[in-house]
Protein backbone atom coordinates (compact mmCIF):
# COMPACT_ATOMS: atom_id res chain seq x y z
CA UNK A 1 34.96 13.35 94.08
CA UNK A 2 33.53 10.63 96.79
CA UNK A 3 31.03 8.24 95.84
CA UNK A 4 27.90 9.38 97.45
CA UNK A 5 26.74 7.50 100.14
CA UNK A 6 23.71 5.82 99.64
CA UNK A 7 20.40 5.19 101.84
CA UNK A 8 20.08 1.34 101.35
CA UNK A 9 16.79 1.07 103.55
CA UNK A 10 14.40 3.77 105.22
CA UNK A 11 16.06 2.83 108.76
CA UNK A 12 19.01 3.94 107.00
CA UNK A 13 17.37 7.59 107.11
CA UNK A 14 18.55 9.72 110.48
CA UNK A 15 15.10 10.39 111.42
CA UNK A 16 14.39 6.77 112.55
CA UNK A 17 17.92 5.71 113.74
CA UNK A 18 20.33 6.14 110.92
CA UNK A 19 23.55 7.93 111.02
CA UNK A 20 23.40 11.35 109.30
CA UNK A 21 24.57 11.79 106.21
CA UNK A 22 26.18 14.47 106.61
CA UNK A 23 28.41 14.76 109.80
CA UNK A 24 29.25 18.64 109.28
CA UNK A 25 26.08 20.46 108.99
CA UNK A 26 25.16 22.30 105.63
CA UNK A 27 24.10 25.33 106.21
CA UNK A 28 21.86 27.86 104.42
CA UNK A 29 23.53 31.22 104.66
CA UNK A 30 25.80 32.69 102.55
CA UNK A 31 29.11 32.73 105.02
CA UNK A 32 31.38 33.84 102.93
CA UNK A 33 34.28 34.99 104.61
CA UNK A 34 36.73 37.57 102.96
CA UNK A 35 40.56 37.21 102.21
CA UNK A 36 42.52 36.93 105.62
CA UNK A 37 45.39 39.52 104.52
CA UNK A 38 42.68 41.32 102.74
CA UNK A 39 40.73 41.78 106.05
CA UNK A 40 43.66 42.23 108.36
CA UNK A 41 44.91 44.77 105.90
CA UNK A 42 42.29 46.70 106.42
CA UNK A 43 41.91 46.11 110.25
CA UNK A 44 45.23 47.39 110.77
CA UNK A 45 44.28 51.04 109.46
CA UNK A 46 41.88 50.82 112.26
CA UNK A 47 44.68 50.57 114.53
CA UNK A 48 47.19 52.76 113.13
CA UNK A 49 44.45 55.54 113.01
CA UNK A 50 42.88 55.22 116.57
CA UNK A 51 39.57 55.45 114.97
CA UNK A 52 37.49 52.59 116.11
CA UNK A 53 33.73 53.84 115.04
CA UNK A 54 31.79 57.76 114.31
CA UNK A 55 31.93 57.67 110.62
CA UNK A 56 35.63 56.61 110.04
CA UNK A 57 37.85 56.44 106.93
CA UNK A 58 37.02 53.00 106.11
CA UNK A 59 32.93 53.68 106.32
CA UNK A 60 33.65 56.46 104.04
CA UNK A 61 35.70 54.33 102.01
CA UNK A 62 33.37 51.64 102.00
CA UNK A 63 29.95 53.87 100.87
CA UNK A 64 31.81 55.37 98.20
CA UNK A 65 32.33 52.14 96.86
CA UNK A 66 28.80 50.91 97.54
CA UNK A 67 27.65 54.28 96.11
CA UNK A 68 29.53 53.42 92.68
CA UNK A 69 28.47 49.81 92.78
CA UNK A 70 25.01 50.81 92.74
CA UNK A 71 25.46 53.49 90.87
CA UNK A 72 23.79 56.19 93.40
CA UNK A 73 24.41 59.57 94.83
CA UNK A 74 24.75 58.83 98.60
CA UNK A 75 25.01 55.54 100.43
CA UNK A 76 24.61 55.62 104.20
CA UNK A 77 26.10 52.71 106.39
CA UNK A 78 24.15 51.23 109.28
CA UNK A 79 25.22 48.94 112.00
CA UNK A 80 22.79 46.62 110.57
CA UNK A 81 19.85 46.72 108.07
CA UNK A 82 16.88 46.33 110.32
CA UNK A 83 17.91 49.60 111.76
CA UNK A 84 18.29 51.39 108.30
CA UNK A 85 14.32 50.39 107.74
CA UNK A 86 13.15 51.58 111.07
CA UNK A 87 15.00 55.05 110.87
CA UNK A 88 14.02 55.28 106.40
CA UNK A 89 10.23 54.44 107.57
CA UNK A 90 10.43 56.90 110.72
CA UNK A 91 11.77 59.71 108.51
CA UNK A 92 9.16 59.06 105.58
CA UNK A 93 6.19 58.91 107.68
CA UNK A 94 7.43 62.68 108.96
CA UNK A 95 5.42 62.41 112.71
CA UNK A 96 2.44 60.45 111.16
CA UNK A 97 1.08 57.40 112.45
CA UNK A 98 -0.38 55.23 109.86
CA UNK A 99 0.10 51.81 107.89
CA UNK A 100 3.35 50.34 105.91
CA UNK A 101 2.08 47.95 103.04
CA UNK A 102 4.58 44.94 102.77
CA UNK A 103 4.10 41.52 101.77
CA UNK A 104 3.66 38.54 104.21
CA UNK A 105 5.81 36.61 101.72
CA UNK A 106 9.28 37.79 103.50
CA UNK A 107 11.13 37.59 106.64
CA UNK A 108 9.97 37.26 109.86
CA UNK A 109 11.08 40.22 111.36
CA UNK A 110 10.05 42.63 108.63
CA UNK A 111 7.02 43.96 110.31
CA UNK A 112 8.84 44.46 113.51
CA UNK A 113 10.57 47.33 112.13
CA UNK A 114 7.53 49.17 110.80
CA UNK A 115 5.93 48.75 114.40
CA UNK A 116 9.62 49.82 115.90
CA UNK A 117 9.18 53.34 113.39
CA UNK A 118 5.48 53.81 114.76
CA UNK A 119 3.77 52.22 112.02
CA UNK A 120 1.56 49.01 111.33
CA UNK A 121 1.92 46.57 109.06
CA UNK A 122 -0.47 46.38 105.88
CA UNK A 123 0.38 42.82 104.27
CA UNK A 124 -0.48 42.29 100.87
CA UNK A 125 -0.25 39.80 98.26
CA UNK A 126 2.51 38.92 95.65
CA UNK A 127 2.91 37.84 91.95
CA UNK A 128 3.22 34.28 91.82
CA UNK A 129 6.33 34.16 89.18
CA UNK A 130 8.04 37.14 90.92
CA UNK A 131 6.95 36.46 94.31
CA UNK A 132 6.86 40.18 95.05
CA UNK A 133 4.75 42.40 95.87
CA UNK A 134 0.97 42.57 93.47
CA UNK A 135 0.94 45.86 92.31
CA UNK A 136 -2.95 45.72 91.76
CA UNK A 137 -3.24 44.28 95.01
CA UNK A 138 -0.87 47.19 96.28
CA UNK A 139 -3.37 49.77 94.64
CA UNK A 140 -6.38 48.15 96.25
CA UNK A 141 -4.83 48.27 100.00
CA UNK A 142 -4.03 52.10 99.69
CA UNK A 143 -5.72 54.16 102.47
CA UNK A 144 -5.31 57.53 103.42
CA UNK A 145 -3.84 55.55 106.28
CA UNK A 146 -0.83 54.93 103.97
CA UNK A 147 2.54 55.85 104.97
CA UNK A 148 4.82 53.97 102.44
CA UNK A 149 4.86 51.15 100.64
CA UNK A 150 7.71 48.21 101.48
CA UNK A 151 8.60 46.66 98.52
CA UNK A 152 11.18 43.46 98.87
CA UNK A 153 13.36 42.43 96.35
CA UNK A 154 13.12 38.11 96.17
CA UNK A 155 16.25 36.08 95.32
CA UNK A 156 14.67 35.31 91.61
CA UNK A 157 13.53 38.49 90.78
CA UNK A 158 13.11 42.29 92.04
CA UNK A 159 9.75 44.02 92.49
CA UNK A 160 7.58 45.15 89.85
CA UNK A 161 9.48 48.50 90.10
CA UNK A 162 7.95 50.37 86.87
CA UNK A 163 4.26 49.83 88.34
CA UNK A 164 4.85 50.49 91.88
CA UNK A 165 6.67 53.76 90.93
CA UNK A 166 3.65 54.85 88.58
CA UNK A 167 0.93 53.60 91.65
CA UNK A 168 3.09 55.86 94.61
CA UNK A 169 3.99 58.60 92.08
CA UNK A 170 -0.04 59.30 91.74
CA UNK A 171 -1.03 58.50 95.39
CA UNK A 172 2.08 60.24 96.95
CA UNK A 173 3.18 57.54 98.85
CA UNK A 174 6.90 56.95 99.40
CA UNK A 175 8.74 53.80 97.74
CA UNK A 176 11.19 51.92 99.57
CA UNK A 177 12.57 48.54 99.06
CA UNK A 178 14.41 46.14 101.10
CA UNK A 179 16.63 45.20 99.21
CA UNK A 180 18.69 43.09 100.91
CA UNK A 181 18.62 40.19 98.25
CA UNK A 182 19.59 42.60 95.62
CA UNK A 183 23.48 43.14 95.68
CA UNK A 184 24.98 43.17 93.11
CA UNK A 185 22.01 42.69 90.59
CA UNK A 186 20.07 44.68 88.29
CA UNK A 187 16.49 45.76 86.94
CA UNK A 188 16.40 46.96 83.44
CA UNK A 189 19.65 47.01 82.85
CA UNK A 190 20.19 49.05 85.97
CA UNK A 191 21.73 48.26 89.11
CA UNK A 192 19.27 47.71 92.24
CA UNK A 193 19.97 50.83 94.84
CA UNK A 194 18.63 53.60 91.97
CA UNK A 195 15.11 52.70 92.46
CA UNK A 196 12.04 54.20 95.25
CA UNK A 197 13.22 56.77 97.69
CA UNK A 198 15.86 53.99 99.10
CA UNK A 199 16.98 50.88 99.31
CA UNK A 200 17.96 48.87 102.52
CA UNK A 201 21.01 46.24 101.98
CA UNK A 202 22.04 44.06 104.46
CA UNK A 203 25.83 43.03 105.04
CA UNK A 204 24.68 40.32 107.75
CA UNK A 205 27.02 37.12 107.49
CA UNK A 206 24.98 34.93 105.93
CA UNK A 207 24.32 37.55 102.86
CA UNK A 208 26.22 37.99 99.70
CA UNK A 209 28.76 40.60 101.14
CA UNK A 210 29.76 40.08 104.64
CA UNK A 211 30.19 42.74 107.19
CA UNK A 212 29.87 40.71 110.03
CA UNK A 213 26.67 42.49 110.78
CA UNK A 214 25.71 45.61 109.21
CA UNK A 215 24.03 47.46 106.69
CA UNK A 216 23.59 50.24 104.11
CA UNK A 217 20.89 52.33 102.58
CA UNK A 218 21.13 54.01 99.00
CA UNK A 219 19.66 56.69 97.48
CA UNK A 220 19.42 59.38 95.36
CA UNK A 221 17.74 62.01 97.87
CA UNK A 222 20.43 64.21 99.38
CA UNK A 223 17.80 65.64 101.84
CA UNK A 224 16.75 62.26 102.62
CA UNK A 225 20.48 60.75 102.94
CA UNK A 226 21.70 63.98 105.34
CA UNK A 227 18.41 62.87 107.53
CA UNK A 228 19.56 59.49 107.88
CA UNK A 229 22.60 60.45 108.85
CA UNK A 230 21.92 62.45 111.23
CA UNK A 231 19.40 60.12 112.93
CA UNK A 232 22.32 57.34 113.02
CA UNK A 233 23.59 58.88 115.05
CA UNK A 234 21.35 60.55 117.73
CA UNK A 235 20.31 63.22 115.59
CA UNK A 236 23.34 65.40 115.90
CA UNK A 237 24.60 68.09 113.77
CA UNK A 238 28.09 68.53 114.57
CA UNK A 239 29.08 67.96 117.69
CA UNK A 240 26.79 69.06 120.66
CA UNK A 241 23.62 70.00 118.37
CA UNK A 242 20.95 67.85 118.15
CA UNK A 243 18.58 68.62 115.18
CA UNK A 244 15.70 65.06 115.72
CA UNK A 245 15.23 62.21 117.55
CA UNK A 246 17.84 59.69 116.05
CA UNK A 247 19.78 56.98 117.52
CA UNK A 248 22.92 54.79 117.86
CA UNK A 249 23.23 52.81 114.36
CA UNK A 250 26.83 53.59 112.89
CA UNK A 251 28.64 50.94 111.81
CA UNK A 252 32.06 50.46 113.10
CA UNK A 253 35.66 50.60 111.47
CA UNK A 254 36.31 46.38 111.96
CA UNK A 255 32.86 45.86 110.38
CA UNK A 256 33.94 48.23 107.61
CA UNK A 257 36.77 45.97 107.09
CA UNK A 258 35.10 43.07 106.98
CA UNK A 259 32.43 44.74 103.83
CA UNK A 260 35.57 46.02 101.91
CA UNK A 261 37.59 43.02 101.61
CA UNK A 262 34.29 40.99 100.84
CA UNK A 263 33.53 43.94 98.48
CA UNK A 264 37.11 43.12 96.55
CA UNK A 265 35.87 38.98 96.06
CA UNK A 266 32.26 39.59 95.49
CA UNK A 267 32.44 38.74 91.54
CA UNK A 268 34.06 35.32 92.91
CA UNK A 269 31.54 34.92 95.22
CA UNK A 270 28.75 35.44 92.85
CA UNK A 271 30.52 32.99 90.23
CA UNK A 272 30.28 30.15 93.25
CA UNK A 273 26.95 30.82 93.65
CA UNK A 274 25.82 30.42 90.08
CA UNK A 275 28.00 27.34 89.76
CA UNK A 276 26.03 26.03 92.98
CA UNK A 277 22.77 26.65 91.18
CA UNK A 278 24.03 25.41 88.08
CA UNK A 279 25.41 21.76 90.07
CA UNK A 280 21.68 21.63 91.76
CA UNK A 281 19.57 21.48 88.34
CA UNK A 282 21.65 18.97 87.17
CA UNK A 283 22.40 16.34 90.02
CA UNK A 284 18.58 17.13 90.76
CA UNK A 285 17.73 16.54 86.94
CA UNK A 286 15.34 13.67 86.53
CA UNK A 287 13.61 13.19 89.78
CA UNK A 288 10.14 12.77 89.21
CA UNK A 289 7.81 16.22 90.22
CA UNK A 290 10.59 18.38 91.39
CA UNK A 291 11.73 21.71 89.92
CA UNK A 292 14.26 25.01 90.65
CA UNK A 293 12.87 28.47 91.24
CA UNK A 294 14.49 30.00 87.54
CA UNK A 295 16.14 33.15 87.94
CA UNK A 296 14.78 35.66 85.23
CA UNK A 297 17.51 36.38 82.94
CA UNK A 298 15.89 39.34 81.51
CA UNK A 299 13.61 42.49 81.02
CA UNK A 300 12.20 42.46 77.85
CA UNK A 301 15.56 42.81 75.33
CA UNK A 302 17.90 43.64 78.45
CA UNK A 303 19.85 40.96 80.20
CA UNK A 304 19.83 40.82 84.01
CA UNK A 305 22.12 40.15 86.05
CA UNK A 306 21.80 38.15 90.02
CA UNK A 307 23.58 37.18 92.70
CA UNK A 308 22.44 33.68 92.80
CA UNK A 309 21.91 33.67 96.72
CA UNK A 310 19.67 31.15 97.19
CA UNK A 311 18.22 27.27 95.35
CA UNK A 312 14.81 27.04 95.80
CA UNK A 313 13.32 23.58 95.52
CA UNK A 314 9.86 23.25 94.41
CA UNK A 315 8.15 20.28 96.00
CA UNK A 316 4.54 19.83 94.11
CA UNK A 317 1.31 18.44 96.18
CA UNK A 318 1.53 15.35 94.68
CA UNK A 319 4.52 14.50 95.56
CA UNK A 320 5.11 11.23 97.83
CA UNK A 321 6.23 13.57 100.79
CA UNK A 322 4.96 16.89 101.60
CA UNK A 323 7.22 19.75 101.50
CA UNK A 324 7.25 19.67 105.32
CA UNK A 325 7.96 16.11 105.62
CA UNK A 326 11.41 16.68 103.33
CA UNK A 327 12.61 19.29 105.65
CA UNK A 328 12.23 17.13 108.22
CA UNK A 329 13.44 14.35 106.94
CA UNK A 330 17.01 16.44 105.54
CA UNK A 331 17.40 18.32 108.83
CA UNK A 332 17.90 14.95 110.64
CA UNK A 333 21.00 14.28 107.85
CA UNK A 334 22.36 17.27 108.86
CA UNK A 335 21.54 19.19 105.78
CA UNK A 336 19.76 22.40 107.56
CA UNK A 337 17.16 22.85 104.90
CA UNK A 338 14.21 25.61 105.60
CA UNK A 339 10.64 25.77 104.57
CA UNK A 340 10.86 28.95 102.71
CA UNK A 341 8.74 31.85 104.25
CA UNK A 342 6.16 30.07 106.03
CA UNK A 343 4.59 30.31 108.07
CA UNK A 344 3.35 33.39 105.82
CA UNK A 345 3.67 36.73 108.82
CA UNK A 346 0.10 36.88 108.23
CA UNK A 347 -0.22 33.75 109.69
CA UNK A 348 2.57 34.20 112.11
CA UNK A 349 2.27 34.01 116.19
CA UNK A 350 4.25 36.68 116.34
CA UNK A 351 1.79 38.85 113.71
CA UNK A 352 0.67 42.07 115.47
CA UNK A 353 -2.74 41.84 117.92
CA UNK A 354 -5.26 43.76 116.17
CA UNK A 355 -4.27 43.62 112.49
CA UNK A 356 -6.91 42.46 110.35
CA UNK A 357 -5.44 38.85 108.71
CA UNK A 358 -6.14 39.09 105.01
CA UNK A 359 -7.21 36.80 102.26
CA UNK A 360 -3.69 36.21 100.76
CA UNK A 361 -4.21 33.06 98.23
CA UNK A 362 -0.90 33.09 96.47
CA UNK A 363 1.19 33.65 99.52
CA UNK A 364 -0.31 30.85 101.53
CA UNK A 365 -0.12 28.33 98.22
CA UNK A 366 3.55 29.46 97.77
CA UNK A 367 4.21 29.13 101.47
CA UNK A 368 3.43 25.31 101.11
CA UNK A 369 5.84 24.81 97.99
CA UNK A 370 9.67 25.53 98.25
CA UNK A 371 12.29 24.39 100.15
CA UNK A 372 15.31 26.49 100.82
CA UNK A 373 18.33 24.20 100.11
CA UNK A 374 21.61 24.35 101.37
CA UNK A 375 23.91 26.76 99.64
CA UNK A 376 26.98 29.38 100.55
CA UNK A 377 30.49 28.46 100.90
CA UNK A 378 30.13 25.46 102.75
CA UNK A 379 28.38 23.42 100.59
CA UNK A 380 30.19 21.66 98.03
CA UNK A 381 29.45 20.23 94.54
CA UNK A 382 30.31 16.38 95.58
CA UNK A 383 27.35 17.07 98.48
CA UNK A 384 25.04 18.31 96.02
CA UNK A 385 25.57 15.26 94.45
CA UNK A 386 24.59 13.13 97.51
CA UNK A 387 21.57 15.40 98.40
CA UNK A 388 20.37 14.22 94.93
CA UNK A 389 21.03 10.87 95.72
CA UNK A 390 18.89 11.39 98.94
CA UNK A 391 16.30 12.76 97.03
CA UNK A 392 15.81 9.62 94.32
CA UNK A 393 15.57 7.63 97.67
CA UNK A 394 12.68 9.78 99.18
CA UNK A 395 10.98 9.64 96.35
CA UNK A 396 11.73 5.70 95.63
CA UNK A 397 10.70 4.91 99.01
CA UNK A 398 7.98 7.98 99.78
CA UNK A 399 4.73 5.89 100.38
CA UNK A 400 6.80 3.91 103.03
CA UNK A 401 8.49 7.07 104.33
CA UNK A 402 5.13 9.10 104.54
CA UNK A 403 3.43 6.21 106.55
CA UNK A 404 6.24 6.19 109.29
CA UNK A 405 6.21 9.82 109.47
CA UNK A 406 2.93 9.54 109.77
CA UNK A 407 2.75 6.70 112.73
CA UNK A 408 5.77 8.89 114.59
CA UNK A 409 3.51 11.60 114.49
CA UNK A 410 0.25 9.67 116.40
CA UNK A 411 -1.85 9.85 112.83
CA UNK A 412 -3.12 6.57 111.78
């Protein structure tokens, strides 16, 4: 392993003049890519069949296997996930026009797809261990308005699934969950994809299993996995009939490919993550104030399992730098860091006109605290090594750091 290289001064730091640390960025997404004769091995079906996209052999191939990962009755594909959430929302809502109830503690284009299905967004706050969704505070927000409720599975830890279940079961609400964090991992022993009406998984580049692009929903509800096939495809029954409004959203044979030779490594995959994690807590361990968002490791007596998708650095208020002031300062090494979910969508510019913005207190505190740190297959162990070694430095020389930050900035 290289000797990590060392900031000797704060000129030394890229953000007043140094040279990066890092010359190839680190990125934050998964970017996994699959075996190259597993993948072409595939691909080459494609080709010997003629049968490019419309449900082919290797979509069917690939939601059985999703259907038995999950442990589920029917898994639909989708040519991405964003459109599996707009047509599960549409469907649920049956012609009504009303309010989704998500949390603002997500991704940014999460309440684009409930306005996309003909819905508004109802944000809500989370739990501040699980950083889901509050059930009590889920409870509270229920109107007759109410046209589902959007849980989202975090990277640490699923949704309060038990309570949500009991709160929609006695309103009559429908359940969903995006899911897309949740491959692979488990609540109660069980595998995520058995739980709400659906679940929405993503098989985007940067996730765990990598389709390219793409998507898949799971469920249990055969009525409710016929309908969203047929509306991925303009609502056709056969060939000519059309039975509801649908639209374009198969995913195609290449794609397919892609998922299933991913699908054959992702036990690797997840054993690279965990040993990412793992490398993180300790190069990181004794830096003054800092901390790792724990995974849960179980429910009760049962031991979970995750996917280990993400390190989350906690940076407290009292640090010498604000969490803000880190991601700027390891973006400019070339280590692509994120402020994790914030601005909270509540707070976003791009939050719907008109929508009440609610009191949110643990969202906007949590909004302030983490860092998303580099992770995925191109980030190695020796450069979690040197991004500790960065850190000891911003925190050595903080005070010093802050101030020039500060007088870049035009604050006195």
């Amino acid at each position: 392993m290289p000797e990590p290289v060392a900031k000797r001064c704060i000129e030394d730091l890229a953000c007043f003049g140094g040279p990066p640390l890092f010359a190839r960025p680190l990125p934050i997404g998964q970017l996994a890519m699959p075996d190259e004769d597993a993948f072409f091995g595939y691909a080459r079906q494609t080709f010997s069949n003629r049968r490019l996209t419309n449900n082919g052999p290797l979509v069917q191939e690939l939601e059985l296997r999703l259907a038995a990962l999950h442990q589920v009755d029917h898994c639909i594909a989708f040519a991405n996930a964003s459109l599996a959430i707009i047509l599960l929302i549409h469907l649920l809502a049956a012609g009504r026009r009303g309010e989704v109830i998500m949390p603002a503690f997500t991704y940014a284009g999460l309440p684009h797809l409930a306005r996309w299905a003909g819905q508004t967004p109802r944000f809500c706050d989370i739990e501040a261990d699980s950083h889901t969704l509050d059930p009590a505070a889920v409870a509270a927000a229920i109107t007759d308005d109410t046209t589902a409720i959007l849980g989202v599975h975090q990277v640490n830890s699923p949704c309060r699934i038990l309570d949500l279940s009991a709160i929609a079961e006695q309103r009559g609400i429908p359940l969903i969950f995006d899911a897309v964090h949740g491959v692979a991992c488990t609540f109660g022993g069980q595998p995520i994809g058995r739980f709400g009406r659906a679940e929405v998984f993503s098989l985007h580049a940067t996730k765990l299993l990598n389709g390219f692009e793409g998507g898949y929903a799971t469920t249990n509800d055969r009525r409710l996995a016929e309908d969203l096939r047929c509306s991925r495809n303009f609502g056709f029954i056969g060939e000519s009939e059309v039975s509801a409004l649908g639209m374009n959203a198969k995913l195609n044979e290449l794609h397919a490919a892609c998922a299933l030779a991913g699908l054959d490594r992702l036990d690797d995959c997840i054993a690279r993550n965990r040993a990412r994690v793992v490398a993180y807590q300790e190069a990181f361990a004794g830096i003054p104030g800092l901390g790792w968002l724990p995974y849960g490791e179980a429910t009760g007596d049962v031991a979970e399992r995750h996917n280990y998708e993400f390190a989350l650095l906690q940076v407290p208020a009292d640090w010498p730098l604000t969490r803000n002031q880190v991601v700027t300062l390891m973006r400019a090494e070339g280590a692509l860091a994120r402020a994790y979910y914030d601005p909270p969508l509540h707070h976003s510019p791009h939050c719907p006109e008109g929508i009440a913005v609610p009191d949110l207190p643990v969202t906007e505190r949590l909004a302030q605290a983490f860092v998303q740190m580099p992770v995925g297959e191109l980030v190695t162990t020796a450069e979690v090594v040197q991004l500790a070694v960065l850190f000891r430095f911003l925190h050595s020389h903080g005070e010093q750091i802050a101030q020039r930050l500060g007088v870049a900035e035009g604050r006195p």
